[in-house]
Protein backbone atom coordinates (compact mmCIF):
# COMPACT_ATOMS: atom_id res chain seq x y z
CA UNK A 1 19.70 15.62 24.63
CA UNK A 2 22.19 13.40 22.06
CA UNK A 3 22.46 14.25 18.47
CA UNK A 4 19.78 11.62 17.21
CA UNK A 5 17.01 12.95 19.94
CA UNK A 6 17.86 16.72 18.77
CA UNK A 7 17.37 15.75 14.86
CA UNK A 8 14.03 13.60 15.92
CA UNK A 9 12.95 16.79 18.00
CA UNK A 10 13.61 18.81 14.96
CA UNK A 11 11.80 17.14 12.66
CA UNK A 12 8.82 16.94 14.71
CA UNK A 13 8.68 20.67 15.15
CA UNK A 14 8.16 20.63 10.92
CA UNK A 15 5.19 18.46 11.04
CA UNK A 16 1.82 20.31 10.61
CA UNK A 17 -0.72 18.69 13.61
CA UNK A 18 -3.81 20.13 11.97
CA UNK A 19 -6.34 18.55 9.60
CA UNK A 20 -5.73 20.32 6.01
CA UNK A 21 -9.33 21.48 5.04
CA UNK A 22 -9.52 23.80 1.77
CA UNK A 23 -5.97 25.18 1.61
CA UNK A 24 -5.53 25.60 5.79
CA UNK A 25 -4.48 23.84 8.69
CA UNK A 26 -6.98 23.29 11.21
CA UNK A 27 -8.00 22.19 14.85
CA UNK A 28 -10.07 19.84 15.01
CA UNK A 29 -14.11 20.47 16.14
CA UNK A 30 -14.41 20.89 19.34
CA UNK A 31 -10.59 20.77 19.68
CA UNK A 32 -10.11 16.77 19.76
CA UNK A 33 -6.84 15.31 19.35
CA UNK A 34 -4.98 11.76 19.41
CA UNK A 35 -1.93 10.47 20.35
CA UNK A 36 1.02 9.07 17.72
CA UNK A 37 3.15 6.64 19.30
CA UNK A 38 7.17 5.58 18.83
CA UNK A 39 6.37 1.37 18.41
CA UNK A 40 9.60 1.04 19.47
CA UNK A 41 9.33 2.55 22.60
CA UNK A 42 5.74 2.87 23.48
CA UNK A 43 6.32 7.16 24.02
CA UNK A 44 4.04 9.62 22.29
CA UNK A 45 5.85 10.92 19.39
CA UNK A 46 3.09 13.87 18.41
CA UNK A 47 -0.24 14.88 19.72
CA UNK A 48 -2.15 16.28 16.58
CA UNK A 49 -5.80 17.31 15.78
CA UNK A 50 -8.20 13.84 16.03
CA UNK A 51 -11.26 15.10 12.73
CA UNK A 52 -14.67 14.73 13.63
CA UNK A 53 -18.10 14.34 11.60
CA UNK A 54 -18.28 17.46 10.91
CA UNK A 55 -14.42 18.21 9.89
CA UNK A 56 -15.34 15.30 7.53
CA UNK A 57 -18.08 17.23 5.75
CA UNK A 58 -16.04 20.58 5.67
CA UNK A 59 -13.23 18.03 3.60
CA UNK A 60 -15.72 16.94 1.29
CA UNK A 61 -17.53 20.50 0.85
CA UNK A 62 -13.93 21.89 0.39
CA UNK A 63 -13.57 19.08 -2.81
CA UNK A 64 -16.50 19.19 -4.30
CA UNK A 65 -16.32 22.94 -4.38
CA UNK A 66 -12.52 22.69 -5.96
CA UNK A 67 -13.26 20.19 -8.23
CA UNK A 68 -14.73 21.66 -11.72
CA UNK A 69 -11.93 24.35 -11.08
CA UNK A 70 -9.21 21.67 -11.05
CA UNK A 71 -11.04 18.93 -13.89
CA UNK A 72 -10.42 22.17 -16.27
CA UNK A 73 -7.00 22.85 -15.20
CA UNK A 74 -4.19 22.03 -18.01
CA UNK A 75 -2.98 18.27 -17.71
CA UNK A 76 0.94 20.43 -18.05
CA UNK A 77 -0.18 22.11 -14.96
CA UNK A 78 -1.18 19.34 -12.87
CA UNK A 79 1.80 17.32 -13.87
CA UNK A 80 3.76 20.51 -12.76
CA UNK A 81 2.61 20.44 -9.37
CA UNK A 82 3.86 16.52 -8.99
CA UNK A 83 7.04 16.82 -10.74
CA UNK A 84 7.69 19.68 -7.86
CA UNK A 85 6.42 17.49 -5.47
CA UNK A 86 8.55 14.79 -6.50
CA UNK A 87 11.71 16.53 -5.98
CA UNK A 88 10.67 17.98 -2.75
CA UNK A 89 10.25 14.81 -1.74
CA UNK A 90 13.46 13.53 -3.03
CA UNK A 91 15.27 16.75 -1.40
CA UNK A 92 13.77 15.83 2.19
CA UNK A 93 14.43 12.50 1.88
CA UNK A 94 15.88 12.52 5.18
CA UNK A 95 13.61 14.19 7.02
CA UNK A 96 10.91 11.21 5.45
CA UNK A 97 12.89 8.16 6.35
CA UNK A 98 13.36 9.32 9.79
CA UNK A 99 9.62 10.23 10.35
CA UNK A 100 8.28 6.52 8.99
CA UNK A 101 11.10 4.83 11.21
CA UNK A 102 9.86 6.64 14.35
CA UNK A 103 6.15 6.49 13.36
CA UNK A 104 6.27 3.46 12.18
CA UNK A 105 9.36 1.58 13.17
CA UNK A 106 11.06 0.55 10.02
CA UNK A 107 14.92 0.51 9.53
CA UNK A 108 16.12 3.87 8.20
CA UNK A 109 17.72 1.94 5.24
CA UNK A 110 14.39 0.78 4.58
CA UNK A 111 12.61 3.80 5.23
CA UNK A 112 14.87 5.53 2.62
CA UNK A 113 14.29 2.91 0.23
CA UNK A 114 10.21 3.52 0.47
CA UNK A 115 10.86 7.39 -0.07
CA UNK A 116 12.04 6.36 -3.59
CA UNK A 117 9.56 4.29 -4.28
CA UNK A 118 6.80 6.91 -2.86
CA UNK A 119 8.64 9.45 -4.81
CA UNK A 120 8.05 7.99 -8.11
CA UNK A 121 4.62 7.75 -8.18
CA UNK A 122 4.79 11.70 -8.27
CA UNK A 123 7.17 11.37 -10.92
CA UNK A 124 5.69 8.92 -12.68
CA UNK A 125 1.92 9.94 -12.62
CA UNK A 126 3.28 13.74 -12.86
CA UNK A 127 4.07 12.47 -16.63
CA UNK A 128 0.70 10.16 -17.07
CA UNK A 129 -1.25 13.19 -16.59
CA UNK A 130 -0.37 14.32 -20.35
CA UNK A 131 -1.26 10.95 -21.74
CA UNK A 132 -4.69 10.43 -21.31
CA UNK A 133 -6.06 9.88 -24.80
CA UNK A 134 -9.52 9.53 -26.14
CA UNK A 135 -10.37 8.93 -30.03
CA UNK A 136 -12.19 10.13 -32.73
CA UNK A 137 -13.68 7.58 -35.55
CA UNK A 138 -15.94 7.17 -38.25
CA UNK A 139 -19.14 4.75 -37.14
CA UNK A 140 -19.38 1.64 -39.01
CA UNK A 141 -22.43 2.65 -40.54
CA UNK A 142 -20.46 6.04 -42.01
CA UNK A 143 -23.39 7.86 -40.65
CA UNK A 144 -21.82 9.26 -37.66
CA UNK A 145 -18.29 10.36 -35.96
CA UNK A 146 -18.10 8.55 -32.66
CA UNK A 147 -15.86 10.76 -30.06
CA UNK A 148 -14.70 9.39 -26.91
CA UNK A 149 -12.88 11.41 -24.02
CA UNK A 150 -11.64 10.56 -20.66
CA UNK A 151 -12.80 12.61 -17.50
CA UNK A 152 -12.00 12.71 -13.92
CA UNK A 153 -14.54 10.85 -12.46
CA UNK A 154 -14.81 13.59 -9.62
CA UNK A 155 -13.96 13.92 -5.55
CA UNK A 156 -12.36 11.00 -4.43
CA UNK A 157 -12.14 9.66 -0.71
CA UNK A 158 -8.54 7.91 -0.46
CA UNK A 159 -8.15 5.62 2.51
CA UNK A 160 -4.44 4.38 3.05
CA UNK A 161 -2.80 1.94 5.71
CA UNK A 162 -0.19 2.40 8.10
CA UNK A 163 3.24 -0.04 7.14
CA UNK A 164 3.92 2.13 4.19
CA UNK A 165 2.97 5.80 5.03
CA UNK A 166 4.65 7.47 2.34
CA UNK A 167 4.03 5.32 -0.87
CA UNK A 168 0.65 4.25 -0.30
CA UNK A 169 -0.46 7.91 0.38
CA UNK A 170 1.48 8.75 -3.29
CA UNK A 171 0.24 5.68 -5.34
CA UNK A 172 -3.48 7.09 -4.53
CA UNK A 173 -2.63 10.70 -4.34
CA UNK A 174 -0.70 10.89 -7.45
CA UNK A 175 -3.18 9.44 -10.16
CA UNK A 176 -6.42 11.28 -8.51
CA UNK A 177 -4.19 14.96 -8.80
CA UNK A 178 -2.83 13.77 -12.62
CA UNK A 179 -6.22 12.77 -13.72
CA UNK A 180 -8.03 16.26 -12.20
CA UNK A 181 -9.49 14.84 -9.12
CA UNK A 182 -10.29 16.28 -6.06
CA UNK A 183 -9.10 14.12 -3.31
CA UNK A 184 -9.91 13.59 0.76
CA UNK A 185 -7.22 11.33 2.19
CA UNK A 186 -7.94 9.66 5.54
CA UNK A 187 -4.55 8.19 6.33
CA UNK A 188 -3.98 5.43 9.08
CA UNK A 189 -4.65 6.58 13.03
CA UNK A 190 -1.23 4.99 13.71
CA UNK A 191 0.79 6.42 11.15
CA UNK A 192 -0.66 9.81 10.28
CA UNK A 193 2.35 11.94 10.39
CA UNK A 194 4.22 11.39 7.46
CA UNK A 195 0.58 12.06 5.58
CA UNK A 196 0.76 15.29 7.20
CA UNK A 197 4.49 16.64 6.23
CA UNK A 198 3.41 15.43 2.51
CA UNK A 199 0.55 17.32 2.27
CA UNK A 200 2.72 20.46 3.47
CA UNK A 201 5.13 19.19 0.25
CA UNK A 202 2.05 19.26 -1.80
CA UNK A 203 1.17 22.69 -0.58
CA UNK A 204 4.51 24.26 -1.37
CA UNK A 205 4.10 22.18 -4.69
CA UNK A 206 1.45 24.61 -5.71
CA UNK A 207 -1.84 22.17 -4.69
CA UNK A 208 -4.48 24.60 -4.96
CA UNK A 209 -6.99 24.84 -1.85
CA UNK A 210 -9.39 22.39 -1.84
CA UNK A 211 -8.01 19.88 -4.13
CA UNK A 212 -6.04 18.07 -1.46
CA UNK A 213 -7.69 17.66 1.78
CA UNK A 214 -5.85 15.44 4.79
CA UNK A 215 -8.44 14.25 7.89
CA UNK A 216 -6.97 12.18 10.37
CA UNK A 217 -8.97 10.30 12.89
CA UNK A 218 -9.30 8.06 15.39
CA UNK A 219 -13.08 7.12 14.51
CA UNK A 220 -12.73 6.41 10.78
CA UNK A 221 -16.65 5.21 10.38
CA UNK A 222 -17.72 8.21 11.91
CA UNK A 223 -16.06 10.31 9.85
CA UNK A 224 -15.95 8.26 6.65
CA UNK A 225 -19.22 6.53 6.62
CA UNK A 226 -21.42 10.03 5.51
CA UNK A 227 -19.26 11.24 3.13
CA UNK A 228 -18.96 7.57 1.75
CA UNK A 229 -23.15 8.45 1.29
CA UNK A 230 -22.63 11.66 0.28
CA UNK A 231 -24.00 12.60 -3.49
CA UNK A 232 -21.08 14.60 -4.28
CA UNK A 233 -18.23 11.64 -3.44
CA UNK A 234 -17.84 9.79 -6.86
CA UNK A 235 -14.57 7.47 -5.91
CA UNK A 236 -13.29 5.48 -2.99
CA UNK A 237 -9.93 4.03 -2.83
CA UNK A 238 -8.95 1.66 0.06
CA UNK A 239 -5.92 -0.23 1.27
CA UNK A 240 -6.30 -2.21 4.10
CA UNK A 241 -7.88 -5.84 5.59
CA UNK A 242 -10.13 -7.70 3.40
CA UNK A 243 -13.12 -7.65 6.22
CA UNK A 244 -12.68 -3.67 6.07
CA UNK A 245 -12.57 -3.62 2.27
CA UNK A 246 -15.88 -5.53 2.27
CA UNK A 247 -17.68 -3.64 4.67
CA UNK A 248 -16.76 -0.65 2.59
CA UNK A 249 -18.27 -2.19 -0.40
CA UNK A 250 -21.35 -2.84 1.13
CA UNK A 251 -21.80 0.41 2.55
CA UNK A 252 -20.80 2.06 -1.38
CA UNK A 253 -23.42 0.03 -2.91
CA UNK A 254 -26.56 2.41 -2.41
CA UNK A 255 -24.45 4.87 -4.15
CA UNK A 256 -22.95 2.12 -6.71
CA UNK A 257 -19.46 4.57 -5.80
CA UNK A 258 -16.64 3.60 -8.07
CA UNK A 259 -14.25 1.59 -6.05
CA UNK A 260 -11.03 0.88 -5.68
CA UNK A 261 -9.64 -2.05 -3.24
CA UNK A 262 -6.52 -3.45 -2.54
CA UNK A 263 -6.98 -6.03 0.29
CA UNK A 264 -5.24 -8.74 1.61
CA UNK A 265 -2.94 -11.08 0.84
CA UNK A 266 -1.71 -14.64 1.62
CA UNK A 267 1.59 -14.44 -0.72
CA UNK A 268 3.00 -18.00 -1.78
CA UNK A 269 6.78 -18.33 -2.27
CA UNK A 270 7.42 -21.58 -4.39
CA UNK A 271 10.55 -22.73 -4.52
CA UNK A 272 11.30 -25.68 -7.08
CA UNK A 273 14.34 -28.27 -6.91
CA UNK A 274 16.11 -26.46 -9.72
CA UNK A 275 15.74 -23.28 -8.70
CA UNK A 276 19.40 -21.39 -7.88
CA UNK A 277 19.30 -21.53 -3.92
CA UNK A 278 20.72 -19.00 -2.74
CA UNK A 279 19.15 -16.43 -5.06
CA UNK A 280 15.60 -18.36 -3.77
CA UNK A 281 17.38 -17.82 -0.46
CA UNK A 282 18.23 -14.17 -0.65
CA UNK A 283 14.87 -13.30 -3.12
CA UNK A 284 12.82 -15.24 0.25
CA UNK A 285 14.59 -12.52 2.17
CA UNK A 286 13.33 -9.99 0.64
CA UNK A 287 9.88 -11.11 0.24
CA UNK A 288 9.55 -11.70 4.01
CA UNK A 289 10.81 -9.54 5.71
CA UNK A 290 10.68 -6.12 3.90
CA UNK A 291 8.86 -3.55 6.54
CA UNK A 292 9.27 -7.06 8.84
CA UNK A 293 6.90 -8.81 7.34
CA UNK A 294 4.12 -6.16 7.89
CA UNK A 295 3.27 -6.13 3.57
CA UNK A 296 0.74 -7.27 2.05
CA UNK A 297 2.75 -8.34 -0.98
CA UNK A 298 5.11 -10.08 1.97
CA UNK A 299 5.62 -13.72 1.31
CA UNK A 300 3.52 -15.71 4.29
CA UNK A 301 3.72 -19.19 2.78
CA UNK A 302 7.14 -21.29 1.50
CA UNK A 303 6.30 -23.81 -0.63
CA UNK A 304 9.65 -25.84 -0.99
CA UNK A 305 10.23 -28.91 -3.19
CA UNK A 306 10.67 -31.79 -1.18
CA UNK A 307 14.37 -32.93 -2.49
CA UNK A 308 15.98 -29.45 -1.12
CA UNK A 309 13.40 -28.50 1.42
CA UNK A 310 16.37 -29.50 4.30
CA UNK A 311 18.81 -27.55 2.26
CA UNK A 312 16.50 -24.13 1.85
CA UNK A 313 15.57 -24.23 5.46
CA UNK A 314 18.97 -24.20 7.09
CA UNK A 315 20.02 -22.02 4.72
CA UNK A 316 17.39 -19.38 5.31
CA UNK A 317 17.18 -19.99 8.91
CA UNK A 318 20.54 -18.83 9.36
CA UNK A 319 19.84 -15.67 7.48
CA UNK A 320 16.94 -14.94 9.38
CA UNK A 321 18.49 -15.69 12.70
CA UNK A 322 21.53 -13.07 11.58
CA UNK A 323 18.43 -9.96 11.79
CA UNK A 324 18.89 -7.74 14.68
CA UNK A 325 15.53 -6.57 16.03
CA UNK A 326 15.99 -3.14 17.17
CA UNK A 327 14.95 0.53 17.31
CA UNK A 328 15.07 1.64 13.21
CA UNK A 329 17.26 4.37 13.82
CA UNK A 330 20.20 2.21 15.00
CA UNK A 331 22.93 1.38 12.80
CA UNK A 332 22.48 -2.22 13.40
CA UNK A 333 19.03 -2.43 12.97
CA UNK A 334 17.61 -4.81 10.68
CA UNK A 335 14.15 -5.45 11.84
CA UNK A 336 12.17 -3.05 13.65
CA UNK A 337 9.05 -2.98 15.82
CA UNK A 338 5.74 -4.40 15.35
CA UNK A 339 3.48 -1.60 15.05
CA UNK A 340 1.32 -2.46 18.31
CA UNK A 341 1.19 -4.79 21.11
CA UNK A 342 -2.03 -6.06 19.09
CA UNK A 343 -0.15 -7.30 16.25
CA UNK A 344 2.69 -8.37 17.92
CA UNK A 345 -0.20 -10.82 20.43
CA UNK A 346 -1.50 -12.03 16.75
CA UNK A 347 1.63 -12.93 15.39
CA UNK A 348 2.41 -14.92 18.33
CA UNK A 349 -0.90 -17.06 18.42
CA UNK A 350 0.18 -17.69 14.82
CA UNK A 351 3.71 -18.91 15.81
CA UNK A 352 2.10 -21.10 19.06
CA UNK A 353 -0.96 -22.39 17.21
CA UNK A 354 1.76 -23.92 14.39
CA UNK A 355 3.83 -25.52 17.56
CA UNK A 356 0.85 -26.84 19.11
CA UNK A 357 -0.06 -28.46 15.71
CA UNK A 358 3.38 -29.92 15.32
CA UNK A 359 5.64 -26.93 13.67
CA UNK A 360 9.61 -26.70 14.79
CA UNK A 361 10.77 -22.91 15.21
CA UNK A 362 14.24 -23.89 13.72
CA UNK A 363 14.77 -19.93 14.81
CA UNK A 364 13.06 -17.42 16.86
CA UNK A 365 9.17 -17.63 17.85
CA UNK A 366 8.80 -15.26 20.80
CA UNK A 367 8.69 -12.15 21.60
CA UNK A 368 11.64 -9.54 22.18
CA UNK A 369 11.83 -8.76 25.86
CA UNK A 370 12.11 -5.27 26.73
CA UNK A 371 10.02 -2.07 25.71
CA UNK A 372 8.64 -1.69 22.05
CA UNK A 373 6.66 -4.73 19.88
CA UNK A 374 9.25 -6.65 18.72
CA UNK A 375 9.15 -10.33 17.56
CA UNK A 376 11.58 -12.51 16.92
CA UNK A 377 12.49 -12.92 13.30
CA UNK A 378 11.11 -16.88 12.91
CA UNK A 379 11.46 -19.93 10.47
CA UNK A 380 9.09 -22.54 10.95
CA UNK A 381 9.30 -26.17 9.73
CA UNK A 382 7.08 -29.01 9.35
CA UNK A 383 4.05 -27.02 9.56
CA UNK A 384 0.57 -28.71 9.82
CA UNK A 385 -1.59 -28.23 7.10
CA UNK A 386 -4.34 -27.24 10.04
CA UNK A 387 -2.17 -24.45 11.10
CA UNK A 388 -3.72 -21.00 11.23
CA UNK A 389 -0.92 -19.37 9.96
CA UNK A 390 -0.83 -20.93 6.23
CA UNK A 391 -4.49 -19.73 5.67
CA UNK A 392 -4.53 -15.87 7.98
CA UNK A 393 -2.02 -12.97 6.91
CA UNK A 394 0.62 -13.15 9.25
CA UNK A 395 1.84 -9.42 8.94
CA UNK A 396 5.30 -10.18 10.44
CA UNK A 397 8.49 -11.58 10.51
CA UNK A 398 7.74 -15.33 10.56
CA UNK A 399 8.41 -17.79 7.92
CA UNK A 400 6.46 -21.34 7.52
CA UNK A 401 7.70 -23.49 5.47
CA UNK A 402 5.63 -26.74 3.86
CA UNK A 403 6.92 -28.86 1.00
CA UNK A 404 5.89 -29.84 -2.20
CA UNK A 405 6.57 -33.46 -4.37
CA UNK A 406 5.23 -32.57 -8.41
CA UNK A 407 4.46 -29.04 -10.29
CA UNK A 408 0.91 -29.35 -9.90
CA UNK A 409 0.60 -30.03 -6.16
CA UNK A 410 2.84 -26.37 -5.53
CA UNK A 411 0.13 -24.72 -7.93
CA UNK A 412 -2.29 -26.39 -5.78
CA UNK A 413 -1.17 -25.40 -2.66
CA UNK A 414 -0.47 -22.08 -3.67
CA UNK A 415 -3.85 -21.53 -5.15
CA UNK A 416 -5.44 -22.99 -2.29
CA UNK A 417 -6.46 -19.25 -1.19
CA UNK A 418 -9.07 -16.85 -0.44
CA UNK A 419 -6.57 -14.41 -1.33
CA UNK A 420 -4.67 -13.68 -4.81
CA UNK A 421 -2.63 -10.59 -4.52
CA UNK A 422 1.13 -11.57 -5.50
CA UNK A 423 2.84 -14.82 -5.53
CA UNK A 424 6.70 -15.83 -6.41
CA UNK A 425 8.21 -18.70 -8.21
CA UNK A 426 11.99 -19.63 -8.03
CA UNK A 427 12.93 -22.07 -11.18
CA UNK A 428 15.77 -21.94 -13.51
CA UNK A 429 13.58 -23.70 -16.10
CA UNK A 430 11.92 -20.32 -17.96
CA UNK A 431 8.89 -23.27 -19.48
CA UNK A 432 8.12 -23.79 -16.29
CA UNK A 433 8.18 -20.56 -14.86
CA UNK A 434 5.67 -19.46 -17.80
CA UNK A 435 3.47 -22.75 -16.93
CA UNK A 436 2.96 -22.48 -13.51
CA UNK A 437 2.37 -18.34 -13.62
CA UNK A 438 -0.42 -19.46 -15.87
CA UNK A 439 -1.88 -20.91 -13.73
CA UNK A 440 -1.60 -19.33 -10.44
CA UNK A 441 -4.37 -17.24 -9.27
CA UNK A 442 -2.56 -13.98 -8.51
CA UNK A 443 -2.51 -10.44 -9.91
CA UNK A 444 1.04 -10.51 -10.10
CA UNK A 445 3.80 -12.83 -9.91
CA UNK A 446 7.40 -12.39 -8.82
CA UNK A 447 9.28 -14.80 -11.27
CA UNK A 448 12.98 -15.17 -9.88
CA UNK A 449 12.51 -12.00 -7.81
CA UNK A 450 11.21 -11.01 -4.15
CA UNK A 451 10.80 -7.69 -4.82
CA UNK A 452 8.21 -6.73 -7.65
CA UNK A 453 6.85 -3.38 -6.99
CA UNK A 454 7.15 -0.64 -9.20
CA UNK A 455 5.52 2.84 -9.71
CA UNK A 456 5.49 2.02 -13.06
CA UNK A 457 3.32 -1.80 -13.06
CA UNK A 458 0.01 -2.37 -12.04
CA UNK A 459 -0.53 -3.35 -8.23
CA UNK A 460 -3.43 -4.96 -7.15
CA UNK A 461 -4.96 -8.41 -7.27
CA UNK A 462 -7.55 -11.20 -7.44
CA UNK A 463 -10.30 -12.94 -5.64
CA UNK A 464 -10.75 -11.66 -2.07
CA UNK A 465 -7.48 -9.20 -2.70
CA UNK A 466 -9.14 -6.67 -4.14
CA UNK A 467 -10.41 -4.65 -6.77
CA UNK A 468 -8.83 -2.20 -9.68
CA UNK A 469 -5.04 -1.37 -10.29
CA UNK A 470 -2.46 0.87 -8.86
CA UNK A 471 0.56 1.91 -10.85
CA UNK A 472 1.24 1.82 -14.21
CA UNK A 473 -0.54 3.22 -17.24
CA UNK A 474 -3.65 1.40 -15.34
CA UNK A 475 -3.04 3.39 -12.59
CA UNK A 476 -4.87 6.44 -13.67
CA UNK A 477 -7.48 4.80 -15.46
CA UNK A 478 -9.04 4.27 -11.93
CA UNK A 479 -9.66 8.14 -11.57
CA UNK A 480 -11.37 8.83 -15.23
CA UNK A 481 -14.95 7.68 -16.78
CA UNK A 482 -15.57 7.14 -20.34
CA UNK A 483 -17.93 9.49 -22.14
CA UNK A 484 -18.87 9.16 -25.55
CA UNK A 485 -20.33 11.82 -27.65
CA UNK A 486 -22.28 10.75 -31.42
CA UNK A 487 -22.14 13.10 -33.97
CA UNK A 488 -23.60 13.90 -36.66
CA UNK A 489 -22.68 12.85 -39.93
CA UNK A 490 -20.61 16.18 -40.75
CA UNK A 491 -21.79 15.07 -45.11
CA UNK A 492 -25.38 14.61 -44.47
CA UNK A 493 -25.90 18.17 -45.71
CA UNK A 494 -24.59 17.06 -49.23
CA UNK A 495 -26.17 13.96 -49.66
């Protein structure tokens, strides 16, 4: 066995393969289990404990039991506990970028970059917790004191995706534990593991039992959909597809459960002629392929200005075609896997649906031969307005590019959406930077810059995107209700 197989074997031996109900690690009922796989290579990484119905219903009798317990614990406490966790985190960073790449088949450079980011949510929400401020006032009238407080809004059902295991189980994690929730994560079938060696983090973090449950599954609607009609549930936070997020909607309604949705995206990248080009070059990049394209904030439409449209495609195809698609634990890695044959398929009808309707792959537009889902890293000129791939999420490393004549026809264009999670605009001109975010129909806008995200700004979007905020002082807001309390006028006695 070579050095990198005996350091992967390692690590595996660290991850816990139970479900975490109430404090312990558990089989599943009646023993089921499920299979993680390597994308890369197809193999079976882990075989770990698959939660049924009823494992669902021990998670959420586990929280609600936990959760008046934890609502009065000290906000100093429960930032504690993620200040620990975030430098446990930090300290294993290793051991986290090498689980996502082999889970998940990012580059380890990349992978390390996400523990960072993951990490600060803990940081970041571990100080939040301490600043979540009511008020006290005088009625207009001067007859009575108004008070209003913040409270957790109660046990919380947190539903995460699979490109970013780490950070998206964090940035829901984080704010529920800061703002003295109780929380059930169900984290993505194909991508559980790194879910698993955080919640052992969180553990030795001093989580009390209860407050942080982890149920894995390979039948989410089984398992999700009673506790999603369950009384006791009082918040639902999803990341995922748009056609999920609605269904999940619909079936909160007859509870009217608090929601929180961040959904799809169909990210325009505008480029205009005085825009520097190779900083739009190098910020495109970024945008596109970070986690290869697999984002939701990745950008999947390139809106160029006619006059330098020539000049921005050659110049970004021959980034693009300089990407070595390979396993993300090899040095010369620089895009890894799909994360199934499914997606790859789906990012390939894209790609031949755009040729059929006209579209020149300038680079790329096939699949990798050999074992693993990878895909060509792919620029794509004179793309068809009829193409599927400017109006679907193409969650991978393909590039169209259309072009643009006046101002108003690139906001058209790149409002001409369902979706409205993140665009970015490339202009040297700071008026017109400030005009056209104005008017784009996003919930945030990269404005010279391919890479937004932050633990400390508010992620999430508009229209079919989604729902509430994620990050930021906004963050937390999602996990507390407003209660006000009249009072008496405290002079009525003298009057």
């Amino acid at each position: 066995m070579g050095e990198t197989a005996t350091r992967e074997a390692e690590l595996l031996a660290k991850v816990p393969t139970g479900l975490l109900i109430n404090g312990e690690w558990r089989d599943a009922a009646g023993g089921q289990t499920l299979d993680v796989e390597d994308p890369a290579t197809g193999k079976v990484l882990l075989t770990i404990a698959n939660a049924q119905p009823e494992d669902g219903a021990a998670a959420l009798d586990a929280a609600a039991a936990a959760q008046a317990d934890w609502a009065k614990t000290s906000p100093r406490e429960r930032g504690e506990i993620l200040r620990r966790a975030f430098e446990l985190v930090t300290e294993r960073t290793e051991d986290f970028a090498l689980l996502m790449t082999m889970e998940m088949g990012k580059p380890l450079a990349e992978a390390r970059g996400e523990v960072t980011y993951g990490a600060e949510f803990l940081r970041w929400f571990s100080e939040e917790a301490v600043r979540v401020n009511g008020r006290y006032a005088t009625a207009p009238d001067g007859k009575n004191r108004l008070l209003v407080q913040k409270k957790p809004v109660g046990p919380c059902l947190l539903i995460t995706p699979w490109n970013f295991p780490l950070a998206m189980a964090t940035r829901k994690i984080a704010p529920a534990i800061a703002a003295g929730c109780t929380a059930i994560l169900k984290p993505a079938t194909l991508t559980p593991l790194t879910s698993l060696l955080f919640a052992q983090v969180m553990i030795e973090a001093g989580v009390p039992a209860g407050v942080l449950n982890v149920i894995q599954t390979s039948t989410a609607g089984k398992v999700t959909g009673p506790l999603i009609k369950d009384d006791r549930l009082r918040k639902l936070s999803f990341t995922g597809s748009t056609p999920v997020g609605q269904a999940l909607i619909r079936d909160s309604a007859d509870k009217v459960l608090r929601t929180s949705m961040e959904l799809g995206g169909n990210a325009p990248f505008v480029v205009f002629e005085d825009a520097d080009l190779d900083k739009a070059v190098e910020g495109a990049l970024a945008a596109k392929m970070r986690n290869m394209g697999e984002a939701c904030t990745a950008a999947n439409r390139f809106i160029v200005q006619d006059t330098i449209s020539e000049a921005f495609s050659e110049k970004f195809a021959a980034r693009i075609a300089e990407l070595t698609p390979a396993r993300g634990t090899e040095e010369h890695s620089k895009v890894g896997p799909l994360i199934d044959g499914k997606a790859r398929d789906g990012v390939h009808e894209l790609v031949t649906d755009a040729i059929a309707n006209g579209a020149t792959a300038v680079t790329g537009g096939a699949p990798v031969d050999g074992p693993g889902y990878f895909y060509q890293p792919t620029v794509l000129t004179n793309v068809s307005p009829k193409s599927r791939i400017l109006a679907e999420e193409i969650f991978g490393p393909v590039a169209p590019i259309v072009t643009f004549r006046t101002e108003d026809e690139a906001v058209k264009l790149a409002n001409g959406s369902e979706y409205g999670l993140v665009a970015y605009v490339y202009t040297k001109d700071l008026n017109r930077g400030l005009r056209v975010s104005e008017k784009m129909e996003t919930g945030m806008l990269g404005l010279n810059a391919g890479v937004i995200s932050n633990a400390a700004a508010p992620f999430g979007g508009v229209k079919q995107s989604g729902l509430g905020r994620e990050g930021g002082s906004e963050g937390i807001e999602e996990y507390l209700y407003t209660q006000y309390v009249g009072i008496a006028d405290p002079y009525a006695d003298e009057l």
